[in-house]
N, C-alpha and C. Protein backbone atom coordinates (compact mmCIF):
# COMPACT_ATOMS: atom_id res chain seq x y z
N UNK A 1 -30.01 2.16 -17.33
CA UNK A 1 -29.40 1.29 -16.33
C UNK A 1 -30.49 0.81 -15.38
N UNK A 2 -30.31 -0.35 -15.04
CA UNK A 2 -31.51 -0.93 -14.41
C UNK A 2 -31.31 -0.96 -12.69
N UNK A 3 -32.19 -0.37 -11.77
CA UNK A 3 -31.80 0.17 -10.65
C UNK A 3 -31.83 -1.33 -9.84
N UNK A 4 -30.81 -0.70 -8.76
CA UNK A 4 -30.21 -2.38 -7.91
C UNK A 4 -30.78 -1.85 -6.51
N UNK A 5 -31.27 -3.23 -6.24
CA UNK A 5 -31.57 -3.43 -4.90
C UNK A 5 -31.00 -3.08 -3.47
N UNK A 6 -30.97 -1.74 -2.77
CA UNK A 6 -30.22 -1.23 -1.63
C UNK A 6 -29.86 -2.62 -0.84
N UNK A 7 -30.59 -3.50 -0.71
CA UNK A 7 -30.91 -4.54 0.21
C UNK A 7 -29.85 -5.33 0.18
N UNK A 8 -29.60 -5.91 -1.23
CA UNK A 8 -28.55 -6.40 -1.73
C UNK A 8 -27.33 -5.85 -1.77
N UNK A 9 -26.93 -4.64 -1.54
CA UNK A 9 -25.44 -4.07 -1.49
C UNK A 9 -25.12 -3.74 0.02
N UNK A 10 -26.32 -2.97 1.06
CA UNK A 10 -25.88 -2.85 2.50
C UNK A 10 -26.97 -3.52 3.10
N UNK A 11 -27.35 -4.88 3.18
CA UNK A 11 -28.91 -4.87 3.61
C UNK A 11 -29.16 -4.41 5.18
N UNK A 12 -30.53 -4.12 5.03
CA UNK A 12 -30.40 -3.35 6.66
C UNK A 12 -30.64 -1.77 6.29
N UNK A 13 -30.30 -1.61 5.19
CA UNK A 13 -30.15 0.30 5.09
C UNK A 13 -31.41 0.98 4.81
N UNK A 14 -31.56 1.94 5.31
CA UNK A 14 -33.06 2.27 5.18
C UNK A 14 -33.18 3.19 3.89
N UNK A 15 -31.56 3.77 3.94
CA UNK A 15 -31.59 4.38 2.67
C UNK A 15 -29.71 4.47 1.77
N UNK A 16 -29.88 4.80 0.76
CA UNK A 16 -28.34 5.09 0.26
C UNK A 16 -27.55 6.26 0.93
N UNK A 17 -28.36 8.00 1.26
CA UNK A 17 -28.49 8.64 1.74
C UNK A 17 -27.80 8.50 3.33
N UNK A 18 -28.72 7.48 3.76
CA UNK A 18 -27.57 6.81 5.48
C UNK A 18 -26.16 6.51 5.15
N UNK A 19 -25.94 5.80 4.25
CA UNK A 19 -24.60 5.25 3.76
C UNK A 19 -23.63 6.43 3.67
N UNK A 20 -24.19 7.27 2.42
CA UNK A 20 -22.75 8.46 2.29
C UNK A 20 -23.11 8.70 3.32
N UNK A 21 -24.05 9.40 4.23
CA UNK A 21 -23.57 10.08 5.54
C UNK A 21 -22.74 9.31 6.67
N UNK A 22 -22.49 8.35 6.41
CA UNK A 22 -21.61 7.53 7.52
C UNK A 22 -22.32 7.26 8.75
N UNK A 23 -23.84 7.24 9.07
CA UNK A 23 -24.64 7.13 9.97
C UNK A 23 -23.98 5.79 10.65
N UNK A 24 -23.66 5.34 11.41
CA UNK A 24 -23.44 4.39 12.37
C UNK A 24 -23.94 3.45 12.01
N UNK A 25 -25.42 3.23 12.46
CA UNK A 25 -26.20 2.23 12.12
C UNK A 25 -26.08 1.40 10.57
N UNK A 26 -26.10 2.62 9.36
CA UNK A 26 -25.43 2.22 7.88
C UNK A 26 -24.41 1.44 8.14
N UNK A 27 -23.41 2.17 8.39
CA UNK A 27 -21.73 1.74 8.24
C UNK A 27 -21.77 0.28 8.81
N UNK A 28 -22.10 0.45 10.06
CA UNK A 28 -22.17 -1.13 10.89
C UNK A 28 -23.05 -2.25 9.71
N UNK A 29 -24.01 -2.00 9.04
CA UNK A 29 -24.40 -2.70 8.06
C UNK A 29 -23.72 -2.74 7.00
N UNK A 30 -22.94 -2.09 6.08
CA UNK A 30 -22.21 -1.98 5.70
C UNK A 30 -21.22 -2.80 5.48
N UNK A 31 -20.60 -2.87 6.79
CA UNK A 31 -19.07 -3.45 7.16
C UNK A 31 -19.62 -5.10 6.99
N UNK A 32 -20.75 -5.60 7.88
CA UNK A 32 -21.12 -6.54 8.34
C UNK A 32 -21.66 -7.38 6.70
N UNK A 33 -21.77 -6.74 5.76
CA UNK A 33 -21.91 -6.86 4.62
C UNK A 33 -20.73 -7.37 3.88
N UNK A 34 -19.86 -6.21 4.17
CA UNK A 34 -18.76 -6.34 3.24
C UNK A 34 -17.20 -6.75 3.59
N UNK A 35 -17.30 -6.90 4.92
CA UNK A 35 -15.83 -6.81 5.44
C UNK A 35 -15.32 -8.59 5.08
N UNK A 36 -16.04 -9.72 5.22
CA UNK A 36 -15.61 -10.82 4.76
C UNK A 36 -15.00 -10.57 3.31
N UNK A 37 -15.53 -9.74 2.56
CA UNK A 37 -15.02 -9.82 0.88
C UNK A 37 -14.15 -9.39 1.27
N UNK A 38 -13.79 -8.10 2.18
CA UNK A 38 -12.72 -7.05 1.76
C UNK A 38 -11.51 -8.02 2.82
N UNK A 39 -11.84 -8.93 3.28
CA UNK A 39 -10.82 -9.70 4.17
C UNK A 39 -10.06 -10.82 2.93
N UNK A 40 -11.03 -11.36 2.28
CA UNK A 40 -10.55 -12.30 1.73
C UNK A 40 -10.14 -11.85 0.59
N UNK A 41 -9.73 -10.50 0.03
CA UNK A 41 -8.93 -9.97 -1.15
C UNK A 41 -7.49 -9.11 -0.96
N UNK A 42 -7.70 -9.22 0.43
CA UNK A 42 -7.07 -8.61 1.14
C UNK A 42 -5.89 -10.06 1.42
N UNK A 43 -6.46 -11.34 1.93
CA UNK A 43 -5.95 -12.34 2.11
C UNK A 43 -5.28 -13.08 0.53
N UNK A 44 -6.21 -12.51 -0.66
CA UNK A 44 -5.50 -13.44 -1.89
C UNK A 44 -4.60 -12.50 -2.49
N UNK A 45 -5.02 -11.29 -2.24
CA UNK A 45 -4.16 -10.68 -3.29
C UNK A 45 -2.72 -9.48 -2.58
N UNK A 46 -3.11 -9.98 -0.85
CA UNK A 46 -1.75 -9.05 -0.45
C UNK A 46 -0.46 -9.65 -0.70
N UNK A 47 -0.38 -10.77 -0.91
CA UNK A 47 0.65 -11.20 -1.28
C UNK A 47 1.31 -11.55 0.63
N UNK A 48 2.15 -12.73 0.70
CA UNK A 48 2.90 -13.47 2.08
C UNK A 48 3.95 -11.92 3.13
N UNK A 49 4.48 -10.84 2.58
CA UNK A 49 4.47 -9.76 3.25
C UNK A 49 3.34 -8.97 3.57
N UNK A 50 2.45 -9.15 3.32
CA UNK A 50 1.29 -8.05 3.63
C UNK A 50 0.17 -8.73 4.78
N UNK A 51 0.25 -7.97 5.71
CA UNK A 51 -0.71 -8.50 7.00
C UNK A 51 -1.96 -7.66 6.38
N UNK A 52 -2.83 -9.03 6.14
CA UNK A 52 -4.41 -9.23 5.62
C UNK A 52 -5.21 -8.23 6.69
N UNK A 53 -5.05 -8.81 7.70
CA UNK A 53 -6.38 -8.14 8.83
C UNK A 53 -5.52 -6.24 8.79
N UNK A 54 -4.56 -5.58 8.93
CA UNK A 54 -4.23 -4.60 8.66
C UNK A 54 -4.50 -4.09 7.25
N UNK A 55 -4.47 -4.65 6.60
CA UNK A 55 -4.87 -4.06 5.72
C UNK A 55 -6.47 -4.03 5.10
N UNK A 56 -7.24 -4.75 5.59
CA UNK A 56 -8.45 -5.03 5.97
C UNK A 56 -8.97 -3.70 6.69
N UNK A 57 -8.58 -3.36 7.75
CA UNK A 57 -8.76 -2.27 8.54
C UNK A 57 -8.31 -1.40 8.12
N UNK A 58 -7.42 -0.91 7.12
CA UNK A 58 -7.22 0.48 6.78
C UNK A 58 -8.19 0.93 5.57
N UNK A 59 -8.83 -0.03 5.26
CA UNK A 59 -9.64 -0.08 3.80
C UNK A 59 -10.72 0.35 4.62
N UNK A 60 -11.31 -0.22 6.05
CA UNK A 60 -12.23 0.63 6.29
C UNK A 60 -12.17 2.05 6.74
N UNK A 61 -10.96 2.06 7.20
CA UNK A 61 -10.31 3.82 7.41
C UNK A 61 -10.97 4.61 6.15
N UNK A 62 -10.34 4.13 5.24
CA UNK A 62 -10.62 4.90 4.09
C UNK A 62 -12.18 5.33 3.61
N UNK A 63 -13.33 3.63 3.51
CA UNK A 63 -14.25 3.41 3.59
C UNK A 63 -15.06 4.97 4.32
N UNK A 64 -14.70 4.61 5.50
CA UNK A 64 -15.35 5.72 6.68
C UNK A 64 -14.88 7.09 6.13
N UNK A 65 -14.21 7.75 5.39
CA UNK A 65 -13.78 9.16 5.30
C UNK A 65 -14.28 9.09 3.88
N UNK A 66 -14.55 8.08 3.10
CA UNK A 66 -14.50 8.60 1.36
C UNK A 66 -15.94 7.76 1.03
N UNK A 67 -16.80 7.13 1.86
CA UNK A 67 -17.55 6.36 0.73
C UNK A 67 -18.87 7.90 0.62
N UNK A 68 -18.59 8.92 1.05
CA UNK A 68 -19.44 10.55 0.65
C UNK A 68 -19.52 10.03 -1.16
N UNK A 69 -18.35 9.43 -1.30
CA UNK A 69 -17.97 10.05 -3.11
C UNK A 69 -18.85 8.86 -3.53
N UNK A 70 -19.39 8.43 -3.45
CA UNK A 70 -20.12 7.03 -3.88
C UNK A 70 -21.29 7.40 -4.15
N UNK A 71 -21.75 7.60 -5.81
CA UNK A 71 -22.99 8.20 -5.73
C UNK A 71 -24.09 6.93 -5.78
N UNK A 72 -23.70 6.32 -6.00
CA UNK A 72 -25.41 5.16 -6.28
C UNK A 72 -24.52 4.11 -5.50
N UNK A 73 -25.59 3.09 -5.38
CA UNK A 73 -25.28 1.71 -4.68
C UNK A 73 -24.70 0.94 -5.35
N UNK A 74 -24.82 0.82 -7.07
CA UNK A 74 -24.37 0.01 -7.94
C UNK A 74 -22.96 0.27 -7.80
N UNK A 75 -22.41 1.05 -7.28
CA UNK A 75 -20.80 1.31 -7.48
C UNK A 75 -20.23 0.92 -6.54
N UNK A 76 -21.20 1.18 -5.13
CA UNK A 76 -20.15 0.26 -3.90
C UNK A 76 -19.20 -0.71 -4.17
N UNK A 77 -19.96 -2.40 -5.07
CA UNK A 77 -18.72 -3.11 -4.84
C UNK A 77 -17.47 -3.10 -5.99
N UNK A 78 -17.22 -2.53 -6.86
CA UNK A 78 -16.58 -1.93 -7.81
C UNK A 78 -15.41 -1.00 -6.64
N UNK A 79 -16.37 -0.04 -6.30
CA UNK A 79 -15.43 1.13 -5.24
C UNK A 79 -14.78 0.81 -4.12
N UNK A 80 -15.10 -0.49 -3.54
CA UNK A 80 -14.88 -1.16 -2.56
C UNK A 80 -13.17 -2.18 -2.91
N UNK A 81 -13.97 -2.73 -3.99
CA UNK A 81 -12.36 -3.60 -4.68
C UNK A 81 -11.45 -2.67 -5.07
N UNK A 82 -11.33 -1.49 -5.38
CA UNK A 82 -10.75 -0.20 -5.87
C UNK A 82 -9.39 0.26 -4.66
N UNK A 83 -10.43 0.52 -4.08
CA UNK A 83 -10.33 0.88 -2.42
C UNK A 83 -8.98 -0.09 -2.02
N UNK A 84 -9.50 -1.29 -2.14
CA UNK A 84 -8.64 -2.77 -1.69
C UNK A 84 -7.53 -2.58 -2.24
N UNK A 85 -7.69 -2.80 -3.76
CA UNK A 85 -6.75 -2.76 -4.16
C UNK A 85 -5.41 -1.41 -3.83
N UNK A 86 -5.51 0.11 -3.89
CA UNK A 86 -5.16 0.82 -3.54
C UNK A 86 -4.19 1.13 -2.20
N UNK A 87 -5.45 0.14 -1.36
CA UNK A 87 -4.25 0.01 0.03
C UNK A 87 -3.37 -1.30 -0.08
N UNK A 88 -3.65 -2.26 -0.72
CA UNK A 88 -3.18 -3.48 -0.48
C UNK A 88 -1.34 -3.00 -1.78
N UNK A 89 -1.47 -2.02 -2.37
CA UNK A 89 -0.18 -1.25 -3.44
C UNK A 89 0.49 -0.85 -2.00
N UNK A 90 -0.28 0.00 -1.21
CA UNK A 90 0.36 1.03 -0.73
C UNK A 90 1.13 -0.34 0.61
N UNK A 91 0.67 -1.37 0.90
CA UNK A 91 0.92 -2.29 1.97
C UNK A 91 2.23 -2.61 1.37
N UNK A 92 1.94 -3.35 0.15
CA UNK A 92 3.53 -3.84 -0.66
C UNK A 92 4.68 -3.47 -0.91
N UNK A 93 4.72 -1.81 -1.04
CA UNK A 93 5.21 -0.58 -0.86
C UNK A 93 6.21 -0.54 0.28
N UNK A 94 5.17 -0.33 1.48
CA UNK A 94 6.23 -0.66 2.58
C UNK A 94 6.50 -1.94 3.37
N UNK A 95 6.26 -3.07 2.42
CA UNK A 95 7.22 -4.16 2.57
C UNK A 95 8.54 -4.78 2.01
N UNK A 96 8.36 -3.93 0.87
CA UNK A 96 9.48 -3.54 -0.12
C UNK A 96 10.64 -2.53 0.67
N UNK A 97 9.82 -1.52 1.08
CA UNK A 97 10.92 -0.55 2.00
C UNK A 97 11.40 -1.15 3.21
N UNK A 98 10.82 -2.14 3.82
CA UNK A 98 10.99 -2.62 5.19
C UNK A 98 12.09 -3.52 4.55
N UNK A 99 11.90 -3.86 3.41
CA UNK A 99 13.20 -5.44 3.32
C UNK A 99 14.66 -5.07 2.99
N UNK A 100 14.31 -3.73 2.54
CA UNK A 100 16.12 -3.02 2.17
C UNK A 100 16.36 -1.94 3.70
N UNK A 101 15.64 -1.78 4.06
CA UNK A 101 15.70 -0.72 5.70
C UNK A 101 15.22 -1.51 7.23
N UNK A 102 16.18 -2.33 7.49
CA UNK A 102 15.74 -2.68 8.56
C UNK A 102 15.40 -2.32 9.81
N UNK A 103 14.61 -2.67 10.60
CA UNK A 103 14.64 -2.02 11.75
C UNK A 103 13.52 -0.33 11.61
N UNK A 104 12.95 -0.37 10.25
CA UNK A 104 12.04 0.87 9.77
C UNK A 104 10.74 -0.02 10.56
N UNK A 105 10.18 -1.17 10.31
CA UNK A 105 8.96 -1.49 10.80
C UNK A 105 8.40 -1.12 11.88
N UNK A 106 7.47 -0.73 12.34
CA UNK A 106 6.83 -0.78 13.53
C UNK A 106 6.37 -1.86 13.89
N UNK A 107 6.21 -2.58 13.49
CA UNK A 107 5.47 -3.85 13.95
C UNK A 107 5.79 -4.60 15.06
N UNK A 108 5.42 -4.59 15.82
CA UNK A 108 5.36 -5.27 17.37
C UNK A 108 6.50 -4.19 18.20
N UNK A 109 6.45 -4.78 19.55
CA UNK A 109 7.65 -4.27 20.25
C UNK A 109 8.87 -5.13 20.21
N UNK A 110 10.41 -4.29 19.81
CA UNK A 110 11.39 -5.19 19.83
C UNK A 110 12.37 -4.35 21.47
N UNK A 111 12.26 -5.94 21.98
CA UNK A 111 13.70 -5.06 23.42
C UNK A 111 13.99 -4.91 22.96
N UNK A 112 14.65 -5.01 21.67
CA UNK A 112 16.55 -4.37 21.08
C UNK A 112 17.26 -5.46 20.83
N UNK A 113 17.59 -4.52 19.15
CA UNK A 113 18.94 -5.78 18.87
C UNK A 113 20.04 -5.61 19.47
N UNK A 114 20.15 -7.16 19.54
CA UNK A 114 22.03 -7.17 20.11
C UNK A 114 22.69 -6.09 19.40
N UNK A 115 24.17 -6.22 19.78
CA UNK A 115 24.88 -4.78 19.58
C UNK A 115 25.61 -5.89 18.48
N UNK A 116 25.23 -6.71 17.97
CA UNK A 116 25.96 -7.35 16.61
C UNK A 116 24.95 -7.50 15.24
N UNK A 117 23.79 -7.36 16.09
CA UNK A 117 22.97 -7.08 14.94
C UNK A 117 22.59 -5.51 14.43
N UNK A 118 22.79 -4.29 15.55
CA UNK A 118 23.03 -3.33 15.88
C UNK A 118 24.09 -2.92 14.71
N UNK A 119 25.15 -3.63 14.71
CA UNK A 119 26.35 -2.99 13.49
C UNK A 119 25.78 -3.39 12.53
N UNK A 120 25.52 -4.76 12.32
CA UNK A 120 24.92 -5.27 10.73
C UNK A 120 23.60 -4.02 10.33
N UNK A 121 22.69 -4.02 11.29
CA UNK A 121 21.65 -3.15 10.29
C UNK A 121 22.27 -1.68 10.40
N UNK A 122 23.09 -1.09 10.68
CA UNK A 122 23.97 0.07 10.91
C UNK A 122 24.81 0.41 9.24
N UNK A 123 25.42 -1.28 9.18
CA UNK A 123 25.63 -1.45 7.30
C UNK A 123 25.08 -1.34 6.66
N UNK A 124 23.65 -2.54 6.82
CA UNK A 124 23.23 -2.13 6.07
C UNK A 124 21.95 -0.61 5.42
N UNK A 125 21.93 0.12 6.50
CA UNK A 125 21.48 1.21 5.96
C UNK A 125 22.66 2.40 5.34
N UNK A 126 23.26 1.79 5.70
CA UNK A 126 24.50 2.73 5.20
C UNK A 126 24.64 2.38 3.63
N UNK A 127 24.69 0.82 3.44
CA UNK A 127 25.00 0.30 1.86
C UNK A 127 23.38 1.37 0.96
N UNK A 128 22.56 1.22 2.05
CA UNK A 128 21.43 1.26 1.33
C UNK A 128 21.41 2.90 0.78
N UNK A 129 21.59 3.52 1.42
CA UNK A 129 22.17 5.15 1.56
C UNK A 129 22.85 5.48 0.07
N UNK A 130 23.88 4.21 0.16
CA UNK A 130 25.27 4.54 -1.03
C UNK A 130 24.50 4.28 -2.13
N UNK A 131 24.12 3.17 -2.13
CA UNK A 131 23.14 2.63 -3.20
C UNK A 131 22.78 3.53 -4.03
N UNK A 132 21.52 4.17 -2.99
CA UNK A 132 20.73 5.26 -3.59
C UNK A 132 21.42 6.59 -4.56
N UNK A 133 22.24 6.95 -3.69
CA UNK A 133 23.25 7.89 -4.18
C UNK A 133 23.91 7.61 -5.57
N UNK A 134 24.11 6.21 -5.54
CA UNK A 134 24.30 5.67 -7.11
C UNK A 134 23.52 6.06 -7.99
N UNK A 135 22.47 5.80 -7.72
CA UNK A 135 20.78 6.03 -8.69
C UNK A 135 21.14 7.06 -9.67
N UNK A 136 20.94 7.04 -11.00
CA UNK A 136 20.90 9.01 -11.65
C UNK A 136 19.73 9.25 -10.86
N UNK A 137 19.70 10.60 -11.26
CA UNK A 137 18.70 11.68 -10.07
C UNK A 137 17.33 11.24 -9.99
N UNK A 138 17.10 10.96 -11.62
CA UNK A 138 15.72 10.49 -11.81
C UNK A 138 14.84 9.18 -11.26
N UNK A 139 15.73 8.55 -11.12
CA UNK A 139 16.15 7.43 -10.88
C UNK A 139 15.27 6.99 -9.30
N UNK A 140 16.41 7.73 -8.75
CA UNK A 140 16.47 7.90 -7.41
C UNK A 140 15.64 8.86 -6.87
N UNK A 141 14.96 10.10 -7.42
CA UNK A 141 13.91 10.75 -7.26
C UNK A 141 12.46 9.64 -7.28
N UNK A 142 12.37 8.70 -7.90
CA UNK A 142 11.36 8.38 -8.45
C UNK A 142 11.01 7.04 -6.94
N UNK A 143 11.89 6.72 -6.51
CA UNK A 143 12.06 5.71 -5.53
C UNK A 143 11.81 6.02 -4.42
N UNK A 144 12.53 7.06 -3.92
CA UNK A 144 12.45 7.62 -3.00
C UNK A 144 10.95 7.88 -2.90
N UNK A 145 10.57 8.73 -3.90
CA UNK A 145 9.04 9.13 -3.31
C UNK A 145 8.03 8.24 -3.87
N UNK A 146 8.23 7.36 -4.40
CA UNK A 146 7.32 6.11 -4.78
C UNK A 146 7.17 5.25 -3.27
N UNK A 147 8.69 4.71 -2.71
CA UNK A 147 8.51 3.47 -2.01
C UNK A 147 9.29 4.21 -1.15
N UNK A 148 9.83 5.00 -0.36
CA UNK A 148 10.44 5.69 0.92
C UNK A 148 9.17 6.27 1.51
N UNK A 149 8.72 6.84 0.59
CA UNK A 149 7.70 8.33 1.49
C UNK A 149 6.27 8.12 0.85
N UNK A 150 6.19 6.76 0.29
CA UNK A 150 4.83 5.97 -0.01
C UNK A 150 3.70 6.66 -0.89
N UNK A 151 4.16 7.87 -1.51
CA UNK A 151 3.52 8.45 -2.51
C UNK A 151 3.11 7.66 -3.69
N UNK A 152 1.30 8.41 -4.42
CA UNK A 152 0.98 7.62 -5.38
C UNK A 152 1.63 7.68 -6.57
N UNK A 153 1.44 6.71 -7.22
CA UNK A 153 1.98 7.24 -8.50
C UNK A 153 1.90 8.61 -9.73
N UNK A 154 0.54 9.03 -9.48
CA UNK A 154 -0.18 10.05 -9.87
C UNK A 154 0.72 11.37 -9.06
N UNK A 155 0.47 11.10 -7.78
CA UNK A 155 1.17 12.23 -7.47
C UNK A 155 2.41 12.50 -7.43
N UNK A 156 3.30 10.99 -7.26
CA UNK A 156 4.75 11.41 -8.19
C UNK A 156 4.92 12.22 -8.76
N UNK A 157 3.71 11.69 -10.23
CA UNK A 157 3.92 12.34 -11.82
C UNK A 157 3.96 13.40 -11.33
N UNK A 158 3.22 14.26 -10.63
CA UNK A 158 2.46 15.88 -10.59
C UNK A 158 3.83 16.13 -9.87
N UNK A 159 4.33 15.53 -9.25
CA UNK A 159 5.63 16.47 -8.67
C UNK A 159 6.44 16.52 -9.35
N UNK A 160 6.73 15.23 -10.06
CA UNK A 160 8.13 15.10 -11.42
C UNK A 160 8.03 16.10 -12.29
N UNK A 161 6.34 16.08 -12.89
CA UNK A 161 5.82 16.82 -14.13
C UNK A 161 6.28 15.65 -14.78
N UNK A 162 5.64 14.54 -14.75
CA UNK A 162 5.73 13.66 -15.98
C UNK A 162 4.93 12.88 -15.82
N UNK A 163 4.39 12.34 -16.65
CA UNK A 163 3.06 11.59 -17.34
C UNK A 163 3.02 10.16 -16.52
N UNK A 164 1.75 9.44 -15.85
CA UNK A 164 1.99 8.49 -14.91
C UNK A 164 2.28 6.98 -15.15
N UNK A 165 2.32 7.07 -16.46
CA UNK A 165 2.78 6.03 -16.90
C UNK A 165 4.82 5.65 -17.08
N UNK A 166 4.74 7.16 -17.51
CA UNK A 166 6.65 7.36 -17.20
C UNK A 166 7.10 7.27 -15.78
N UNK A 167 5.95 7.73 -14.89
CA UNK A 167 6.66 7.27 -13.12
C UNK A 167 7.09 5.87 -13.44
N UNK A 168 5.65 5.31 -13.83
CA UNK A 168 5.69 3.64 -13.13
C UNK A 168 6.74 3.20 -13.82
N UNK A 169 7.27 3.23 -15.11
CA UNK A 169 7.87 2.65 -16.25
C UNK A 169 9.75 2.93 -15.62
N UNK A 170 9.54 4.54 -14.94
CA UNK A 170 11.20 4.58 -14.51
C UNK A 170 11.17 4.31 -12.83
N UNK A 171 9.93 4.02 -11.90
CA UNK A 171 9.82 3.38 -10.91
C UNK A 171 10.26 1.72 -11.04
N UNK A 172 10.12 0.87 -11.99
CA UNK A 172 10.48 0.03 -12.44
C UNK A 172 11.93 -0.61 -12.59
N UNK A 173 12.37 0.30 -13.51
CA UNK A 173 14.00 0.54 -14.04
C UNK A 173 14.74 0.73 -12.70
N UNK A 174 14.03 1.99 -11.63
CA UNK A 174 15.03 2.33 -10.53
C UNK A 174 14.85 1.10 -9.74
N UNK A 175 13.60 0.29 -9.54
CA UNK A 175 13.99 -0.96 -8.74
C UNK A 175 15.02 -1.66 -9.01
N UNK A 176 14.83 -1.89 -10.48
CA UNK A 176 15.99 -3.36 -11.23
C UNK A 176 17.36 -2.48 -10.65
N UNK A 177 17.45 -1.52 -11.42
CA UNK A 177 18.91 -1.16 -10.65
C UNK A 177 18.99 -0.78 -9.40
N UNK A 178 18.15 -0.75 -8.66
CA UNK A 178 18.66 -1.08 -7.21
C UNK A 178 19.17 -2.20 -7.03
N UNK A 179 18.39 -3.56 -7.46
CA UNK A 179 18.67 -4.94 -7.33
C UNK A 179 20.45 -4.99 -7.56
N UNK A 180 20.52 -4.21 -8.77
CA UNK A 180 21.44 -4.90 -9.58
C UNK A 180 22.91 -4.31 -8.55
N UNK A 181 22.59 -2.78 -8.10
CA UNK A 181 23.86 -2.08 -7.48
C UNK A 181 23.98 -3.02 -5.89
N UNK A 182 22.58 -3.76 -5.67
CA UNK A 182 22.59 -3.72 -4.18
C UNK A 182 23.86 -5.36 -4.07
N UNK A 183 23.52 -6.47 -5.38
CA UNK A 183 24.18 -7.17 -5.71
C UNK A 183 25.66 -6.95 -5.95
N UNK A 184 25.99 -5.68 -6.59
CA UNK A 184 27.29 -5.69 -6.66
C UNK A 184 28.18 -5.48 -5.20
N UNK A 185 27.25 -5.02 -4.69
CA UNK A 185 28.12 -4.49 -3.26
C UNK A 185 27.78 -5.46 -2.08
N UNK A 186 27.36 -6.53 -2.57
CA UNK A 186 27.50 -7.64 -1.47
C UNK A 186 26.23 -8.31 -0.65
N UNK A 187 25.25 -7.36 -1.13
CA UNK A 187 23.91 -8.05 -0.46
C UNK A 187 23.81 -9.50 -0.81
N UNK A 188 22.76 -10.22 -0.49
CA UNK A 188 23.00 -11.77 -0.55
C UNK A 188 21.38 -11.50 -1.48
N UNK A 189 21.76 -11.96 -2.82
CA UNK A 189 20.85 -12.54 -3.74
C UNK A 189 19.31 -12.79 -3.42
N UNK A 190 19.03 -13.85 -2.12
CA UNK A 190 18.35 -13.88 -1.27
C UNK A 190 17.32 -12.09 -0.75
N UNK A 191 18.47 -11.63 0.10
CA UNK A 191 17.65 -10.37 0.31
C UNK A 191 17.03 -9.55 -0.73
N UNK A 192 17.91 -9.23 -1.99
CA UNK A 192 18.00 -8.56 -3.13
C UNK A 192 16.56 -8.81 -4.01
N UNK A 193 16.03 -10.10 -3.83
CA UNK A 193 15.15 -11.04 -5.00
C UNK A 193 13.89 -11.49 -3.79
N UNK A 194 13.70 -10.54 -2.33
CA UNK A 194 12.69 -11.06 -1.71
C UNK A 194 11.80 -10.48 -2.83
């Protein structure tokens, strides 16, 4: 393998060595390097629910606690899109949970809903409740800790004891039939198919 230029992946770094250690001076080169890419993949590929600059910033969260595991420089931008990608799942995740659970977001400060919107999202967590309860176990096991409690898929499997390709495959199935129960009981098509 033909060795790559430090200069070219963090320029500024005096060594790779600064980098895993999270030295300040690195990281700030680093970021100043890389944070336009990790903005603008963040911007194409979060998809119109996913706030770009948040999720931008949690990638460097991660960045700052895990790039130790990064053994050579050639892997940064590979580990970096990895990274992206990973949080930008976990962003979609709970925009998916935010669109059937209202009123779950944190996002900004709300005075408070009226006491008519107050009953409506009161329904609808209640429909959403019944819903679930519909689910077979598996079903509804798989949802819950996929897109409620934002677990990976991997670690699903390890809790299910089943192979991670069977999470995603009955993570899948339990969406459609969510769609399909949330439709029978009156949701509006619209909400059901954000």
């Amino acid at each position: 393998m033909e060795p790559v230029d430090l200069q070219l992946i963090v320029p500024g770094a005096a060594s790779w060595a600064e980098v895993r250690a999270a030295q300040p001076e690195a990281i700030d080169r680093l970021f100043a390097r890389w944070m336009p890419d990790i903005l603008q993949w963040c911007l194409r590929l979060g998809g119109p629910k996913v706030d770009a600059e948040q999720a931008a910033q949690d990638v460097c969260l991660v960045v700052l606690r895990r790039v130790h595991t990064v053994e050579r420089p050639a892997q940064l931008p590979s580990w970096l899109f990895a990274v992206t990608r990973r949080v930008l799942a976990q962003h979609r995740r709970r925009a998916w949970v935010r669109r059937w659970l209202p009123g779950l977001s944190p996002d900004g400060v709300d005075p408070g809903p009226s006491p008519e919107r107050s009953a409506v999202q009161a329904d609808h967590v209640r429909i959403v409740h019944e819903l679930l309860a519909e689910l077979p176990e598996e079903l509804r096991e798989v949802l819950v800790l996929c897109d409620v409690e934002e677990r990976s898929d991997p670690e699903v499997a390890e809790l299910l004891g089943w192979k991670v390709g069977t999470t995603k495959s009955r993570l899948r199935r339990a969406r459609l039939r969510f769609r399909e129960l949330a439709l029978t009981r009156g949701l509006s098509a619209e909400a059901v198919l954000r």
